[in-house]
Protein backbone atom coordinates (compact mmCIF):
# COMPACT_ATOMS: atom_id res chain seq x y z
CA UNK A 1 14.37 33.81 -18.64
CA UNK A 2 13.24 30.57 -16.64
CA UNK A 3 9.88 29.76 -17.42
CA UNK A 4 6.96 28.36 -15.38
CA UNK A 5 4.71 26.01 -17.42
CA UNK A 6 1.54 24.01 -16.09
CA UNK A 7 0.77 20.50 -16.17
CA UNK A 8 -2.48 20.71 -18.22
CA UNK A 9 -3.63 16.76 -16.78
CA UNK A 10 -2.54 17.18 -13.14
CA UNK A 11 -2.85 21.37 -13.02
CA UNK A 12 1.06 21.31 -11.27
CA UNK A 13 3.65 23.57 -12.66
CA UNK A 14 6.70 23.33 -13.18
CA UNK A 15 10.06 25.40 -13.77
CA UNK A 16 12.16 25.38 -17.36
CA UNK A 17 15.05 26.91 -16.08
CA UNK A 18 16.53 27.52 -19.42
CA UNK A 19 19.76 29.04 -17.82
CA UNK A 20 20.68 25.75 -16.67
CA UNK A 21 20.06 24.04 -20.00
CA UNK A 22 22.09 21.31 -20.52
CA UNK A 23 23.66 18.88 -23.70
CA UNK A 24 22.93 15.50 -23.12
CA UNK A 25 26.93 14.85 -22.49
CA UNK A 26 26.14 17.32 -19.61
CA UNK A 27 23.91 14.74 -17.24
CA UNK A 28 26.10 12.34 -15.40
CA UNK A 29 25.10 8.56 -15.49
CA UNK A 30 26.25 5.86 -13.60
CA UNK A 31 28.62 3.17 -15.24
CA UNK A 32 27.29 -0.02 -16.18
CA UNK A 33 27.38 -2.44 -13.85
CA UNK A 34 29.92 -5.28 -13.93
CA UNK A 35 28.22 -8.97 -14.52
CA UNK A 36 28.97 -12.31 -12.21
CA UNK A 37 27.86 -13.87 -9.35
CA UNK A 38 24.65 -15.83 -9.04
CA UNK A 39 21.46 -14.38 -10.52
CA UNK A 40 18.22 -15.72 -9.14
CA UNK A 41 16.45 -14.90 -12.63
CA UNK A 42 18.67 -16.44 -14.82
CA UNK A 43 17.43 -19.72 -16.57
CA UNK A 44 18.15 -23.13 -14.59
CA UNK A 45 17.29 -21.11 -11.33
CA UNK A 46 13.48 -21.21 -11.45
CA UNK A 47 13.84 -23.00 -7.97
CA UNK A 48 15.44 -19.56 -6.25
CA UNK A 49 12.08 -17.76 -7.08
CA UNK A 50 8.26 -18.17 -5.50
CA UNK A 51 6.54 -20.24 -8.56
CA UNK A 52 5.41 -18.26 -11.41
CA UNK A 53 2.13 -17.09 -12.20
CA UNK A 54 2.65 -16.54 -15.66
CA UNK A 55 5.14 -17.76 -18.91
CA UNK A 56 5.48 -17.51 -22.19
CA UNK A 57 7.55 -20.32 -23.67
CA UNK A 58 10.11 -19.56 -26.57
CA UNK A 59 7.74 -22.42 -28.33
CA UNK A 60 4.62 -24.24 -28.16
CA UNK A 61 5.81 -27.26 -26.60
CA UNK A 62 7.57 -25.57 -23.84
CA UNK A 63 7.35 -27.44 -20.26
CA UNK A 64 4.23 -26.42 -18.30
CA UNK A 65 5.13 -24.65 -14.65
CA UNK A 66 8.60 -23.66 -13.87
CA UNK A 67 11.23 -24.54 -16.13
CA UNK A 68 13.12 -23.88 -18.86
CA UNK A 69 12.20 -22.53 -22.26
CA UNK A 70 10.75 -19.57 -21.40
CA UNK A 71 10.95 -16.19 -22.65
CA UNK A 72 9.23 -14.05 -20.32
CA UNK A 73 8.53 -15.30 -16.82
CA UNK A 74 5.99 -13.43 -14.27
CA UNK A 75 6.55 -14.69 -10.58
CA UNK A 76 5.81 -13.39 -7.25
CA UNK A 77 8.25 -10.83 -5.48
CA UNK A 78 9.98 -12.70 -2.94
CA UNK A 79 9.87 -9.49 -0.64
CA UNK A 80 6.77 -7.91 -1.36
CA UNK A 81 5.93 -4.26 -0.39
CA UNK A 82 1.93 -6.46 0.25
CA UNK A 83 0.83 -9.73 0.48
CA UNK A 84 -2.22 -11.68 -1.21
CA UNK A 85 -3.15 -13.71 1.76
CA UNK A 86 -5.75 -12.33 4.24
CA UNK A 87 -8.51 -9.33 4.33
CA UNK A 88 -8.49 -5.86 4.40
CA UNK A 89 -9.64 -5.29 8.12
CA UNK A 90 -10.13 -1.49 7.47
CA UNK A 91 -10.33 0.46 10.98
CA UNK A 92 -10.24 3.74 12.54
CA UNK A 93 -8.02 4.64 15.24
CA UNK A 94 -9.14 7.61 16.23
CA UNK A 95 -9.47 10.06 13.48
CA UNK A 96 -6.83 8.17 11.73
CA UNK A 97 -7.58 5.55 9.03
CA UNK A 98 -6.22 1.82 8.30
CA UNK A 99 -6.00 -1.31 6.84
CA UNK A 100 -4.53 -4.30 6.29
CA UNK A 101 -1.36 -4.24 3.69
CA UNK A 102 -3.13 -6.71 1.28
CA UNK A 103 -2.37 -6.78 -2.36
CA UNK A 104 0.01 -8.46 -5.07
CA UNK A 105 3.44 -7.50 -5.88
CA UNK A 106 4.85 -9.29 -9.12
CA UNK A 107 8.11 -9.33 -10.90
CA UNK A 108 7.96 -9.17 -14.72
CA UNK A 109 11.22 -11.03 -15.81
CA UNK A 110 12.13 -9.18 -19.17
CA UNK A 111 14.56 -11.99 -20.62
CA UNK A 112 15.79 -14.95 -19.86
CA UNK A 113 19.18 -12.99 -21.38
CA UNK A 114 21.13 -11.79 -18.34
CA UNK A 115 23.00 -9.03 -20.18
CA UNK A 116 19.90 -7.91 -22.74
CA UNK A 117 18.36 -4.72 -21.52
CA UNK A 118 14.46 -4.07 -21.77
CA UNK A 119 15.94 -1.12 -24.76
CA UNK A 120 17.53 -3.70 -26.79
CA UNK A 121 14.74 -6.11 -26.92
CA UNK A 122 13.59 -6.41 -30.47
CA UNK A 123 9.79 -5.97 -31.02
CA UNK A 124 8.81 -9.51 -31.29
CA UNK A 125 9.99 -9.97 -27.67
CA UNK A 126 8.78 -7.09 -25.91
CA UNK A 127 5.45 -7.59 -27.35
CA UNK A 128 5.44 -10.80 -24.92
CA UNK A 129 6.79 -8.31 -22.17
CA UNK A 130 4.11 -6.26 -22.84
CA UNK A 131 1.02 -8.78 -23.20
CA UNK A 132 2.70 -10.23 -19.55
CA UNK A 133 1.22 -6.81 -18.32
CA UNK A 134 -2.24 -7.63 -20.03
CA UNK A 135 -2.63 -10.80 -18.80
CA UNK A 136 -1.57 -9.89 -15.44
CA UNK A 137 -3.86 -7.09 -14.79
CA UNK A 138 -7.04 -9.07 -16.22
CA UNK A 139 -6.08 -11.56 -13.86
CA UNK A 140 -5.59 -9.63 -11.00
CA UNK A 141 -9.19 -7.63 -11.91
CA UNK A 142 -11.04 -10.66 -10.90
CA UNK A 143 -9.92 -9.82 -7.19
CA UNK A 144 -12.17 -7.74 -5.27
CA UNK A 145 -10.21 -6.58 -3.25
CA UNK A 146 -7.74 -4.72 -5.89
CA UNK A 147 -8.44 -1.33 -7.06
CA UNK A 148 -5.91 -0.67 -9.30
CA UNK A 149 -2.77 -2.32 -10.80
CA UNK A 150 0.44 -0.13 -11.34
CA UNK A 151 2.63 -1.47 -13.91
CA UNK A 152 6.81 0.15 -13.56
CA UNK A 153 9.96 -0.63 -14.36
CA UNK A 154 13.36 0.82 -12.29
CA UNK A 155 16.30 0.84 -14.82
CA UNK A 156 19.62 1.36 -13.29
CA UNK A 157 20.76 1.84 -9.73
CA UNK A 158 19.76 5.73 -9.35
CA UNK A 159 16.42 4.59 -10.53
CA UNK A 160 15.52 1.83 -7.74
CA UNK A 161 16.62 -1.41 -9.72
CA UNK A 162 18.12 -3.90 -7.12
CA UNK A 163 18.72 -6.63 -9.89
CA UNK A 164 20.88 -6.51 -13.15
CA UNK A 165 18.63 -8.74 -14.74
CA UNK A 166 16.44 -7.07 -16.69
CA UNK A 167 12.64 -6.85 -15.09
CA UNK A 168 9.65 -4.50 -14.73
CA UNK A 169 7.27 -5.05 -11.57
CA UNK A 170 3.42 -4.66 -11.06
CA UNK A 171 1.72 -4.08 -7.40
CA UNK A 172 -1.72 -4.54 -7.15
CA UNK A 173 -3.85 -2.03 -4.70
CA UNK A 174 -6.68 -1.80 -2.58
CA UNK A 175 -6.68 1.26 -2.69
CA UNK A 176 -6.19 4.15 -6.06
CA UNK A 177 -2.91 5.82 -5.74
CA UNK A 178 -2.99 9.58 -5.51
CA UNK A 179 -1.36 10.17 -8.64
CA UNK A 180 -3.99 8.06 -10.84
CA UNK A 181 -7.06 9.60 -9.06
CA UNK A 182 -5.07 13.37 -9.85
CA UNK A 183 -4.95 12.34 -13.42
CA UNK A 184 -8.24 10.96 -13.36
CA UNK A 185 -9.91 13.81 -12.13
CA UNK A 186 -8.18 16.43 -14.48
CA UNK A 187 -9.42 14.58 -16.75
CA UNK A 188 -12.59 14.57 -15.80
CA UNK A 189 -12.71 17.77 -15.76
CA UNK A 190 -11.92 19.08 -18.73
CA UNK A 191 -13.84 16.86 -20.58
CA UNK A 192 -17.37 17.94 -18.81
CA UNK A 193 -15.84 21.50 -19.64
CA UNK A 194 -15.17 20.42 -23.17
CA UNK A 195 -16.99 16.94 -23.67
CA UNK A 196 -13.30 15.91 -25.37
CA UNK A 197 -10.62 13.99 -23.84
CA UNK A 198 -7.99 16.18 -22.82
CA UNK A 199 -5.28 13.25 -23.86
CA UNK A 200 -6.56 13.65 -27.11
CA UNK A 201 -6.41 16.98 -27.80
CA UNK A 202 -2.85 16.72 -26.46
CA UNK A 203 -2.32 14.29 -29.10
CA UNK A 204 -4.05 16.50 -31.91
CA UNK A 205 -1.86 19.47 -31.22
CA UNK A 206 1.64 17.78 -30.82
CA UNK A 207 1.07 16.39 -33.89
CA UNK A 208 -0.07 20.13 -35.04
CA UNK A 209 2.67 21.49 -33.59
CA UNK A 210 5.72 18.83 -34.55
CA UNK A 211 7.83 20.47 -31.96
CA UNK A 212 7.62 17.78 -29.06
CA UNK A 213 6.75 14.65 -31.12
CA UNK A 214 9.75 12.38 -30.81
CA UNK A 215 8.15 9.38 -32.87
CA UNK A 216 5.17 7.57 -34.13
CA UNK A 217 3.64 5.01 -36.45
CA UNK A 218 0.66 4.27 -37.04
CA UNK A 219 -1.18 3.68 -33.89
CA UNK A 220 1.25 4.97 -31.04
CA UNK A 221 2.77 8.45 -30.78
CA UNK A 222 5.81 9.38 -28.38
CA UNK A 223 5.93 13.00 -26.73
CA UNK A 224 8.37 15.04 -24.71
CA UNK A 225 5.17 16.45 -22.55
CA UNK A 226 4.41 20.41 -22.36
CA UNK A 227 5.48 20.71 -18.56
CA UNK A 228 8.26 17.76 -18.11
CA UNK A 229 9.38 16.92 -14.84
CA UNK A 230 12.84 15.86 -15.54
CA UNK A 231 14.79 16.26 -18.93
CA UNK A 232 13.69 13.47 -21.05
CA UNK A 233 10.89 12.50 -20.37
CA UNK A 234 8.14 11.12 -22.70
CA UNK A 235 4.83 9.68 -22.77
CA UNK A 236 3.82 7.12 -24.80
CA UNK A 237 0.28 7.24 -25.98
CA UNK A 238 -2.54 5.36 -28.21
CA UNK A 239 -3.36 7.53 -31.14
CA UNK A 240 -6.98 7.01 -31.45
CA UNK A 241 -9.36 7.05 -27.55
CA UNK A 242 -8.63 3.98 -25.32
CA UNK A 243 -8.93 4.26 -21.47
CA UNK A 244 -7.86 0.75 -20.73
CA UNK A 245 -4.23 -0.92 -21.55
CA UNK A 246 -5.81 -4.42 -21.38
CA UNK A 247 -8.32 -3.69 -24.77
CA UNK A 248 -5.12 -3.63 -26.79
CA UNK A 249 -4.57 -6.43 -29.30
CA UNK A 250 -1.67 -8.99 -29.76
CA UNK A 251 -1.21 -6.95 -33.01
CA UNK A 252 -1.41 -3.42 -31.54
CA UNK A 253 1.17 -4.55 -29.09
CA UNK A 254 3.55 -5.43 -31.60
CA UNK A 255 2.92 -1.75 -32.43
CA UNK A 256 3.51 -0.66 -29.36
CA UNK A 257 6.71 -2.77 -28.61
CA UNK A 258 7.99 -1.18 -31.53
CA UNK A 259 7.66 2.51 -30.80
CA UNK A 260 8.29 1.93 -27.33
CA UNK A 261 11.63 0.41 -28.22
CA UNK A 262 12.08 3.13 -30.48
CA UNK A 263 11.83 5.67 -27.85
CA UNK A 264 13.93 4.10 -25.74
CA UNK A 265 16.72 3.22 -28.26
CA UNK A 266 16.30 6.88 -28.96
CA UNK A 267 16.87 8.05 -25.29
CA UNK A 268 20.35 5.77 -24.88
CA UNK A 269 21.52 7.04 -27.65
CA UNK A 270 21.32 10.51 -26.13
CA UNK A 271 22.62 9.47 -22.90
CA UNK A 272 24.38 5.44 -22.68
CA UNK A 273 23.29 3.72 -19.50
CA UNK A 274 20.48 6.53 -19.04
CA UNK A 275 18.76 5.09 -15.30
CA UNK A 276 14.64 5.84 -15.96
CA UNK A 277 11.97 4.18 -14.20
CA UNK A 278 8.56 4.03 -16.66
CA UNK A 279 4.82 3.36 -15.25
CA UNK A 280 1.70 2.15 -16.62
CA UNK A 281 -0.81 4.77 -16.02
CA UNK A 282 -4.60 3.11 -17.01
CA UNK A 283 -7.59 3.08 -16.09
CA UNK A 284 -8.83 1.90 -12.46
CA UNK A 285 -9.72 -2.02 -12.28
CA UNK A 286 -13.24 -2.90 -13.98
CA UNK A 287 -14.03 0.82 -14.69
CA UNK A 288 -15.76 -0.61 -18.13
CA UNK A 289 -14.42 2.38 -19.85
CA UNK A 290 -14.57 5.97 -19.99
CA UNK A 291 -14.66 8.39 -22.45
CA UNK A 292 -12.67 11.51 -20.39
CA UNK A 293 -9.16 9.00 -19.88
CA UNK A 294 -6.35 7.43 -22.02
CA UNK A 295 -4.32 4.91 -20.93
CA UNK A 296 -0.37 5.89 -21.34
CA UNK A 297 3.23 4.81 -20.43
CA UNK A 298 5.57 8.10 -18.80
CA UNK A 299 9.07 7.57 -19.23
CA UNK A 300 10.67 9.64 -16.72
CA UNK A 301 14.88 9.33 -17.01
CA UNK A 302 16.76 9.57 -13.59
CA UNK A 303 19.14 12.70 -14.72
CA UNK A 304 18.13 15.94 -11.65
CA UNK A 305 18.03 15.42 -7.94
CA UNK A 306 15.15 16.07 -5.82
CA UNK A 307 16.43 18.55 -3.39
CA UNK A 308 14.41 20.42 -0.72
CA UNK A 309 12.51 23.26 -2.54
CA UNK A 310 11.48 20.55 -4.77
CA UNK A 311 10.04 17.92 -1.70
CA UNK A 312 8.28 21.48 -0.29
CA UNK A 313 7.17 23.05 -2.74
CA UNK A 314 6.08 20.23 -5.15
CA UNK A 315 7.70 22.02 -8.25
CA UNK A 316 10.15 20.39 -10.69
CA UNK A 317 12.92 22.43 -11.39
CA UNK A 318 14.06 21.23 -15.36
CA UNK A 319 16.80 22.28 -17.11
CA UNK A 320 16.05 21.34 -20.25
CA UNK A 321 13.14 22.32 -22.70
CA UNK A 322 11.23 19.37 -23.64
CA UNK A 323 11.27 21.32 -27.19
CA UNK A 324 15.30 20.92 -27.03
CA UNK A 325 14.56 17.13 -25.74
CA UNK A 326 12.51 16.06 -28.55
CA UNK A 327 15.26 17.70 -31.62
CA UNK A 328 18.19 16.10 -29.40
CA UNK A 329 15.87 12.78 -29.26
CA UNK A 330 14.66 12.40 -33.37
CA UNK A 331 18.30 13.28 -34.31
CA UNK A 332 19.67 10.53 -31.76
CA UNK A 333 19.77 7.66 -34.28
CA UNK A 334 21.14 9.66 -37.27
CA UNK A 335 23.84 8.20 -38.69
């Protein structure tokens, strides 16, 4: 019998229809995508790209400003959804609100390897990825005008990416998307119900539980969540109480590069060329910390259509268990 289970952070439910259950053979995926023709991210095209904002060199003498030697490279969109320059200009027209369309929209360059994916990057270098994300939000905080800073990659064609190169993007907002303050204020309110952050109870009774716990190490645990979305998915959480990404160490992002590659070497492995888009869900821009939220990445892979009982009802129909998920994702990388 299907089952309808609720979101216990945002309060939406959503449908396990276990009749539909799936293998992971079962979901199609696109085929990879054939290489060639020019690639504006590619080393020894710096010039093809708005100057970065952000590098980090494969050694200590690399070149200062755009050039070669880099391992991760941070530059402006070249079509962004907003723009830095200019103010706000908020207005009413009538009983209708606006403002300006100010804000930053970055692209995270992953590798200056065209064919490496974000999956197959070993720890070392996605700990650079991930400390590009750091460094860009802190920078980005000392804006005013921002709000909040929403850190996401799109991995495959059916998940938004335009680009073969591998890259995440970050926009920055004037404004706190709907889905953060939702979050934010389930949050809230269970912990002046409880005076305990709900994220880490969750935490305390996967680990109970061991039936939706796809990895951990020391300081990061991976989850299939209670009331998934899509098969597949996973969050990717700090053990111990942090509401803000940017407090995390060079060395506890080594940690994290490492579990977070795990997960995703884990997913692949289920399904090859698997599209997913991931976000960055912290805390809002110089908060100064609070004790009700916990900063976490959702992995959410592109495998079920959004049809139109899902766009008007706002349930996700799922097919697959997240307790089925999590056995088909730890036994992914047996030999």
């Amino acid at each position: 019998m299907p089952e309808l289970r609720k979101d216990p952070v945002l309060g939406r439910w959503i449908i396990i229809s276990k009749e539909r259950s799936k293998r992971p053979t079962d979901f199609p995926v696109e085929k990879p995508r054939s290489g060639g023709g020019f690639c504006p991210l590619c080393p020894g095209n710096e010039s093809f790209t708005p100057p970065e904002v952000w590098s980090a060199k494969s050694d200590e003498n690399g070149a200062e400003g755009d050039g070669s030697g880099w391992m991760v490279r941070v530059v402006p969109n070249k079509f962004p959804a907003l723009i830095i320059e200019g103010d706000l200009a908020k207005e009413g027209v009538g009983l209708y609100d606006k403002m300006n369309g100010i804000g930053a929209h970055e692209v995270i360059v992953e590798s200056p390897d065209h064919e490496e994916s974000f999956s197959d990057l070993p720890a070392r270098k996605m700990q650079f990825v991930l400390r590009a994300y750091r460094e860009r939000i802190l920078d980005l905080e000392k804006d005013l005008r921002f709000q909040y800073v929403l850190v996401f990659k799109n991995h495959g064609k059916a998940a938004g990416a335009s680009l073969e190169h591998s890259h995440s993007q970050l926009i920055a907002l004037p404004i706190l998307p709907r889905m953060i303050v939702s979050e934010l204020d389930g949050a809230k309110s269970y912990y002046s119900y409880k005076e305990r952050c709900l994220f880490c109870d969750i935490i305390r009774q996967e680990m109970q539980q061991d039936v939706r716990v796809v990895c951990q190490n020391e300081r990061f645990i991976v989850i299939t969540p209670f009331a998934p979305r899509t098969p597949f998915e996973m969050w990717v959480l700090p053990k111990h109480h942090q509401s803000s990404y940017c407090l995390q160490s060079d060395e506890e992002l080594y940690d994290l590069a490492c579990i977070f590659g795990e997960a995703l070497q884990r997913l692949t492995a289920c399904i090859p060329n698997v599209p997913y888009n991931f976000v960055l869900h912290t805390e809002p821009l110089r908060s100064g910390g609070t004790e009700y939220f916990h900063w976490h990445f959702e992995i959410v892979p592109k495998l079920t259509s959004i049809a139109g009982f899902e766009w008007g009802s706002g349930f996700y129909i799922n097919p697959l268990p997240p307790e089925e998920a999590a056995t088909f994702l730890r036994k992914s990388l047996e030999k």
